[in-house]
PDB file of N, CA and C in Angstrom:
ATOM      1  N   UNK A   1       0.844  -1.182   0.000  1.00  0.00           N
ATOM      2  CA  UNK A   1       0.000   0.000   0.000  1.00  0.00           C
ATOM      3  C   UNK A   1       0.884   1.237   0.000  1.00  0.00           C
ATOM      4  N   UNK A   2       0.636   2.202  -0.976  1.00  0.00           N
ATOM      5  CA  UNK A   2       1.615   3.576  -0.900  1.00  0.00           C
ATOM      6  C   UNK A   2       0.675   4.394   0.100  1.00  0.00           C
ATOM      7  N   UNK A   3       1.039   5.383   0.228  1.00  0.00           N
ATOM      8  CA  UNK A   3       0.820   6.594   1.329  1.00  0.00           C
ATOM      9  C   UNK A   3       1.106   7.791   0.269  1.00  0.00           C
ATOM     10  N   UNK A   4      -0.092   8.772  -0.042  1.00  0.00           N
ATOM     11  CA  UNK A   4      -0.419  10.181  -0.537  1.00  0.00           C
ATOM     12  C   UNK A   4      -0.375  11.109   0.978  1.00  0.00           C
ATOM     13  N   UNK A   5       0.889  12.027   1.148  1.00  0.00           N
ATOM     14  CA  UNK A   5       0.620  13.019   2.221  1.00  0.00           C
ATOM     15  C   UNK A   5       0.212  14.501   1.069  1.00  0.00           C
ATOM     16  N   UNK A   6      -0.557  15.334   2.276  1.00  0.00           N
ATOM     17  CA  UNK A   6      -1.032  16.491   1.339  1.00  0.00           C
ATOM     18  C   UNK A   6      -1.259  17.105   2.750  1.00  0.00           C
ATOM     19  N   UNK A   7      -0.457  18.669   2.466  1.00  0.00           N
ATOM     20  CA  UNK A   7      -0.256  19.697   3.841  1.00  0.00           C
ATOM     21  C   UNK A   7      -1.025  20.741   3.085  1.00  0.00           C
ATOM     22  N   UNK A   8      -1.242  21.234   4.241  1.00  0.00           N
ATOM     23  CA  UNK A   8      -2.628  22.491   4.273  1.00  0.00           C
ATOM     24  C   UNK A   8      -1.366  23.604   4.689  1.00  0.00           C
ATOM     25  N   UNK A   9      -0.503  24.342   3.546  1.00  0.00           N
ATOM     26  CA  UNK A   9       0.198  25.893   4.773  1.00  0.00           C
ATOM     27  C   UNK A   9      -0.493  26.911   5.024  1.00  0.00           C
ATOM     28  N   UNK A  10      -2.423  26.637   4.460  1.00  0.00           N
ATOM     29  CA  UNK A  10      -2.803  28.415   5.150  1.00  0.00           C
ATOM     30  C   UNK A  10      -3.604  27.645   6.667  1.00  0.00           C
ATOM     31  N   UNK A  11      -3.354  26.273   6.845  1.00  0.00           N
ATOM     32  CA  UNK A  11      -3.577  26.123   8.391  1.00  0.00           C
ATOM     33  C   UNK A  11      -2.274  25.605   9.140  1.00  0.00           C
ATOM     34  N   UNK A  12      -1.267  25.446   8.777  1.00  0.00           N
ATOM     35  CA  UNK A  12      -0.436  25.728   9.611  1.00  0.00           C
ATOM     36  C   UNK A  12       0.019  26.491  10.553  1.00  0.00           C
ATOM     37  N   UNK A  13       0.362  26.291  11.962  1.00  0.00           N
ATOM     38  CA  UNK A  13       0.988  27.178  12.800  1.00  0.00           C
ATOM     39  C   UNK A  13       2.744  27.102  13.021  1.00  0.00           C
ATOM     40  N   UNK A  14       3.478  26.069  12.079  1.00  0.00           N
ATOM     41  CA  UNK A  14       4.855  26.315  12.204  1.00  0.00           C
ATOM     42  C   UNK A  14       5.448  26.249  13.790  1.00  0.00           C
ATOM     43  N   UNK A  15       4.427  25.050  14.366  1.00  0.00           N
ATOM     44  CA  UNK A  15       4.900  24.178  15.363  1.00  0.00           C
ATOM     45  C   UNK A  15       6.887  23.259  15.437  1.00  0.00           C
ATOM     46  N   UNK A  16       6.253  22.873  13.895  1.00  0.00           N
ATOM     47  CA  UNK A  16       7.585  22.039  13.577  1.00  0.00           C
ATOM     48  C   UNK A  16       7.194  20.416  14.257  1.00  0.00           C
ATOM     49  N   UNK A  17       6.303  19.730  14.661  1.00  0.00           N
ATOM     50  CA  UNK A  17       6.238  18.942  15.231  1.00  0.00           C
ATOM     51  C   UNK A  17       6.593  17.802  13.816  1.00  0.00           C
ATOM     52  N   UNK A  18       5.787  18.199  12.880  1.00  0.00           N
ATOM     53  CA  UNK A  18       6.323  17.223  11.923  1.00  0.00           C
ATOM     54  C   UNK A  18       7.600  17.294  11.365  1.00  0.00           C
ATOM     55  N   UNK A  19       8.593  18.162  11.030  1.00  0.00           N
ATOM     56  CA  UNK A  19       9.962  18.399  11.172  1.00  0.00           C
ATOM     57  C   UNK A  19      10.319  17.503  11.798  1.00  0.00           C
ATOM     58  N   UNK A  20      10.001  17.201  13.237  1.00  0.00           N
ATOM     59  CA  UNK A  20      11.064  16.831  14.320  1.00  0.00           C
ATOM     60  C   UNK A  20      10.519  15.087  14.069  1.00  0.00           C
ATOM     61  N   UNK A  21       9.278  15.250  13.631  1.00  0.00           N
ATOM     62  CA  UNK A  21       8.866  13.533  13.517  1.00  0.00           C
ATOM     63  C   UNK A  21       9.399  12.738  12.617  1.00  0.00           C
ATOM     64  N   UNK A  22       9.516  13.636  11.300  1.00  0.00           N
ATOM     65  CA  UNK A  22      10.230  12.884   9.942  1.00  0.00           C
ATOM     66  C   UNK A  22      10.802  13.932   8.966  1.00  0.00           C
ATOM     67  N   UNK A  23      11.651  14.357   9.117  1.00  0.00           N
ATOM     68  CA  UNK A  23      12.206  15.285   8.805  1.00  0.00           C
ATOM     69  C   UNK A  23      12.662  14.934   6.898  1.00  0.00           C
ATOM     70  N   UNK A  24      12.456  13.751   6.624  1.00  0.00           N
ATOM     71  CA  UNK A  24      12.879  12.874   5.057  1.00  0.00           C
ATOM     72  C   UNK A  24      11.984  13.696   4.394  1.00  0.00           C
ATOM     73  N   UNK A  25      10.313  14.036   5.338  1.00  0.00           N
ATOM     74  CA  UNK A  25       9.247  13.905   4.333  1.00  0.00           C
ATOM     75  C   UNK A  25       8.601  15.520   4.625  1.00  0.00           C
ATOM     76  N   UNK A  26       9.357  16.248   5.863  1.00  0.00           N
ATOM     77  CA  UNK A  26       9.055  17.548   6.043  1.00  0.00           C
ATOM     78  C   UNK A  26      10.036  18.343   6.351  1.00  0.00           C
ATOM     79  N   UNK A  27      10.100  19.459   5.908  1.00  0.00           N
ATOM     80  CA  UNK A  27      10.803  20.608   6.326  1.00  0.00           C
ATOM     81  C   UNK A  27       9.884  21.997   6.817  1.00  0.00           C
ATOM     82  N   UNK A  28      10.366  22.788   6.997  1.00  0.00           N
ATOM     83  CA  UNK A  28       9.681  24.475   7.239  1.00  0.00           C
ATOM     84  C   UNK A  28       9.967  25.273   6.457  1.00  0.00           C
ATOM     85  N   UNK A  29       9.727  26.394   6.121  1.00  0.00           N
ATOM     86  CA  UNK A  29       9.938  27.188   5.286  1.00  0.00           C
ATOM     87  C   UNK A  29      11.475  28.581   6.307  1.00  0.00           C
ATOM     88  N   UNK A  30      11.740  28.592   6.015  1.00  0.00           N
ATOM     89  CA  UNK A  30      13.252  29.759   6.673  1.00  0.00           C
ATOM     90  C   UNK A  30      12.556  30.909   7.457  1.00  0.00           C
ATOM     91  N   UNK A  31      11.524  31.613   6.463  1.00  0.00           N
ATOM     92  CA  UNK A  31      10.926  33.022   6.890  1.00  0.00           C
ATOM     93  C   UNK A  31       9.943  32.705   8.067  1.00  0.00           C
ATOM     94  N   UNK A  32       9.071  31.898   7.932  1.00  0.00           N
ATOM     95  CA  UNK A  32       7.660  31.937   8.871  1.00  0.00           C
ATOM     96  C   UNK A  32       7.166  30.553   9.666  1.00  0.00           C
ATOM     97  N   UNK A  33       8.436  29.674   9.307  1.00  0.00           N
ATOM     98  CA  UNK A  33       8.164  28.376   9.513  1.00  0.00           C
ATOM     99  C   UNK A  33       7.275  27.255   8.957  1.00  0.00           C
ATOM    100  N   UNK A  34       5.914  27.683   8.476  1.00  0.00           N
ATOM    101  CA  UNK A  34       5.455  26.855   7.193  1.00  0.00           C
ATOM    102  C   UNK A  34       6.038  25.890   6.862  1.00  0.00           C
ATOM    103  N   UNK A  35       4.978  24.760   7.080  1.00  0.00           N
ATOM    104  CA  UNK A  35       5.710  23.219   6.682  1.00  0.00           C
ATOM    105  C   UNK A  35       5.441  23.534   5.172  1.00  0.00           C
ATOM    106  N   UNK A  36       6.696  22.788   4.355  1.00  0.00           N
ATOM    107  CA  UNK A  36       6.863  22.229   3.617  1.00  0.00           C
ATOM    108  C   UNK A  36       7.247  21.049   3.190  1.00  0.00           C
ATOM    109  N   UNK A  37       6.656  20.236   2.423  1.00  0.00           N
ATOM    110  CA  UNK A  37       6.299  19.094   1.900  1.00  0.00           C
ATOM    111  C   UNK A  37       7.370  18.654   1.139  1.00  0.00           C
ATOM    112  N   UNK A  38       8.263  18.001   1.388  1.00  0.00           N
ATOM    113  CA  UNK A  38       9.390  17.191   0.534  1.00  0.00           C
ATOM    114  C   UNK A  38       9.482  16.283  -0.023  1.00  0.00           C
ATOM    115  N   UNK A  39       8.424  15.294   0.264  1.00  0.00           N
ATOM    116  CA  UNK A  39       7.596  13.405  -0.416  1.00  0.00           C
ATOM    117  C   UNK A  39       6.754  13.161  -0.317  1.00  0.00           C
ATOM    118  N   UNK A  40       6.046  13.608  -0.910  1.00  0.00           N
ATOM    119  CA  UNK A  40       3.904  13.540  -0.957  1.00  0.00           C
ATOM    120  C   UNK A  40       4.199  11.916  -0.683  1.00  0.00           C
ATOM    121  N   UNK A  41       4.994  11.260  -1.768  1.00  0.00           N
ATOM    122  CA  UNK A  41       4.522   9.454  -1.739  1.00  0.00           C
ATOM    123  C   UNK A  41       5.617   9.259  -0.772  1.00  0.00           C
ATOM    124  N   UNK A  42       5.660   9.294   0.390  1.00  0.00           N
ATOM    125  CA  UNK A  42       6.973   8.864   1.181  1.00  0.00           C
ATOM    126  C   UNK A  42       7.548   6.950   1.247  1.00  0.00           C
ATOM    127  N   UNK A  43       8.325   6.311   1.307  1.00  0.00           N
ATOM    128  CA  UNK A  43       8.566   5.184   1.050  1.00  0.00           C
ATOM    129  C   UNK A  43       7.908   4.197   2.165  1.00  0.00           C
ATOM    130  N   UNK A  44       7.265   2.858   2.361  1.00  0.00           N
ATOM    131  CA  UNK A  44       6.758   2.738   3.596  1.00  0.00           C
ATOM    132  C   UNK A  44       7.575   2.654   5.344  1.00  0.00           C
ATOM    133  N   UNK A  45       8.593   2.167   4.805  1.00  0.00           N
ATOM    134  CA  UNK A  45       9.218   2.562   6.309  1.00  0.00           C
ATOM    135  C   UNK A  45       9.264   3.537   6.977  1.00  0.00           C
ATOM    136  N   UNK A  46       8.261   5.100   6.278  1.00  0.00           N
ATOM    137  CA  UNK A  46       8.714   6.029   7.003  1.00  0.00           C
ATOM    138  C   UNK A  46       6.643   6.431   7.231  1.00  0.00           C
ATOM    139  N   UNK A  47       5.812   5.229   7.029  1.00  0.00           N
ATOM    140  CA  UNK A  47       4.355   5.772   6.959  1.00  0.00           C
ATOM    141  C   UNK A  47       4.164   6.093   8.569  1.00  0.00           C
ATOM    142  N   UNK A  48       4.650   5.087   9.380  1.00  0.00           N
ATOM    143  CA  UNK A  48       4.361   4.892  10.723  1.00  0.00           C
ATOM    144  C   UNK A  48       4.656   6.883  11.643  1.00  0.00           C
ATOM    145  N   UNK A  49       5.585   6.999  11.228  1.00  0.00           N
ATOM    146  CA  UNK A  49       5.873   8.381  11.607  1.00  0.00           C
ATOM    147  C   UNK A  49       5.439   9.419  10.889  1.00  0.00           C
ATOM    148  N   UNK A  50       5.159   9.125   9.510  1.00  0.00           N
ATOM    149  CA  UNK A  50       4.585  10.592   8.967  1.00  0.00           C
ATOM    150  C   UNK A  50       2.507  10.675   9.366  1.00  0.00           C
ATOM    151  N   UNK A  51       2.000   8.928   9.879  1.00  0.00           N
ATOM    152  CA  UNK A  51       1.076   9.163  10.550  1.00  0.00           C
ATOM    153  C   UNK A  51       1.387   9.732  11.735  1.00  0.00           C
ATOM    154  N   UNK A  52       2.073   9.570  12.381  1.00  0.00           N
ATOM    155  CA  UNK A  52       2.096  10.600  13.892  1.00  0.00           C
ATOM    156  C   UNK A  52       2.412  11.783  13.976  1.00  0.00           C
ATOM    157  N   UNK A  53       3.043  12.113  12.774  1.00  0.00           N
ATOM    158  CA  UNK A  53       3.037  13.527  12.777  1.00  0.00           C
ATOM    159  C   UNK A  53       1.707  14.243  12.265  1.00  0.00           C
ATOM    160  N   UNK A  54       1.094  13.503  11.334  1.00  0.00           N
ATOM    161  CA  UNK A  54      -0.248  14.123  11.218  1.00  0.00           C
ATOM    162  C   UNK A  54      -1.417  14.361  12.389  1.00  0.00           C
ATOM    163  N   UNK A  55      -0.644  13.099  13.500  1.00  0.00           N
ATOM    164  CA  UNK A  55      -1.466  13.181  14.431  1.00  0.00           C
ATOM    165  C   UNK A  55      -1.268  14.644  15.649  1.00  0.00           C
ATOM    166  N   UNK A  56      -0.055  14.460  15.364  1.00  0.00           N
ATOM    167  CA  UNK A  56       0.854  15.220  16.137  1.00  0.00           C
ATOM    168  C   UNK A  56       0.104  17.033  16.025  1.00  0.00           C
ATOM    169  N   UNK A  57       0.219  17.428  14.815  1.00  0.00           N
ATOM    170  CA  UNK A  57       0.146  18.761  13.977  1.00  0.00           C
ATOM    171  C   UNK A  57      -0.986  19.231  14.807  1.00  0.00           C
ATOM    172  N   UNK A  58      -0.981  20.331  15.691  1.00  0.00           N
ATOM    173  CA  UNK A  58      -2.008  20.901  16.234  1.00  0.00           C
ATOM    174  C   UNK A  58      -3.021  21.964  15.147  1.00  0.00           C
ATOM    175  N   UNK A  59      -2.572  21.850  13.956  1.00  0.00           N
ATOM    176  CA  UNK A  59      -3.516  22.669  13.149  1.00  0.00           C
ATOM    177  C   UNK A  59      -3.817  21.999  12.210  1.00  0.00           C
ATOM    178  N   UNK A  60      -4.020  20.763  12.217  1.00  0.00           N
ATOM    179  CA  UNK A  60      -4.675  19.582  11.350  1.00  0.00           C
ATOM    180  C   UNK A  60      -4.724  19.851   9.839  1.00  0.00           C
ATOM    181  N   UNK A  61      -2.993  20.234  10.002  1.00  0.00           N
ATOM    182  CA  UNK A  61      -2.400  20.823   8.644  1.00  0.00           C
ATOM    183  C   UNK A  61      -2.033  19.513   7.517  1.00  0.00           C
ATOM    184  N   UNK A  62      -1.561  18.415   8.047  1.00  0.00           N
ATOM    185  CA  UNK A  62      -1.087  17.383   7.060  1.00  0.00           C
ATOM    186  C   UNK A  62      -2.212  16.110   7.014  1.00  0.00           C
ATOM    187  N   UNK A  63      -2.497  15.765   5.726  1.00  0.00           N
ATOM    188  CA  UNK A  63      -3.756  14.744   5.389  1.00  0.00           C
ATOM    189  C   UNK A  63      -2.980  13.608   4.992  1.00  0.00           C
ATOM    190  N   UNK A  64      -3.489  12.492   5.502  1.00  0.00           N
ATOM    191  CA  UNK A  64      -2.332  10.860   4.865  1.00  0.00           C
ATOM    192  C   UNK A  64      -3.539  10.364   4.540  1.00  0.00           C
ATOM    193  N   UNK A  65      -3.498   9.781   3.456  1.00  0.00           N
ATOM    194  CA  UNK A  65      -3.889   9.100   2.502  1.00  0.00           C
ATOM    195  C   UNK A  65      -3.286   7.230   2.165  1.00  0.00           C
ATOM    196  N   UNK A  66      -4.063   6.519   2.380  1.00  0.00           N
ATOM    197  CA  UNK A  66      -3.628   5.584   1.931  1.00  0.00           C
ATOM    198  C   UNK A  66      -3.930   5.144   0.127  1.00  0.00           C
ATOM    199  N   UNK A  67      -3.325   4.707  -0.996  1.00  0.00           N
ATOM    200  CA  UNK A  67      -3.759   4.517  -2.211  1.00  0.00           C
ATOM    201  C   UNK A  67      -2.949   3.431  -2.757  1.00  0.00           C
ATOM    202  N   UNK A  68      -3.678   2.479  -3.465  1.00  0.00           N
ATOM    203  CA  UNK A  68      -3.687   1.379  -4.036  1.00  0.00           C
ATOM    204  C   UNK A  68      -2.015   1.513  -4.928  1.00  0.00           C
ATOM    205  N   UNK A  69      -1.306   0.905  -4.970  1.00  0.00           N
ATOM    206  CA  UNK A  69      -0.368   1.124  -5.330  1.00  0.00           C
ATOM    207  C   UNK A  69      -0.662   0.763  -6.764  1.00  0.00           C
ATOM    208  N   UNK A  70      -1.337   0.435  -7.492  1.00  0.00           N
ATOM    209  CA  UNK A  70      -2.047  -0.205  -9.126  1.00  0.00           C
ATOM    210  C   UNK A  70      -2.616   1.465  -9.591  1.00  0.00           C
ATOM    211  N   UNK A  71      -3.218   2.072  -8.991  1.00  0.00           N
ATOM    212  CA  UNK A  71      -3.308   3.671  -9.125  1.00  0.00           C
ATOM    213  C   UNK A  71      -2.588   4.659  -9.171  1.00  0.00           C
TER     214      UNK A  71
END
């Protein structure tokens, strides 16, 4: 099964919690902190943590997606 992540930056608050969770698949932006998105399809060894960071995100900024890998 692949994993589709998709971040929301006009609800971000630039916590950084996902930064610090998986840093492969997020970064911030320099100026305002704004997550930015580095592997929408991240590889699966890294699903387990980029779900907790979605869980994590107090502004229910990052969406995980599970999708059929045939799609």
């Amino acid at each position: 099964m692949m994993m589709n992540v998709e971040v929301d930056q006009s609800r971000c608050v630039a916590a950084g919690h996902c930064l610090a969770s998986v840093p492969e698949v997020f970064d911030q932006r320099d100026d305002d902190g704004v997550v930015v998105l580095l592997d929408e399809t991240p590889p699966e060894q890294q699903h387990e943590r980029v779900r907790e960071a979605a869980v994590r995100c107090p502004s229910a900024a990052i969406a995980v997606r599970a999708r059929d890998s045939s799609s």
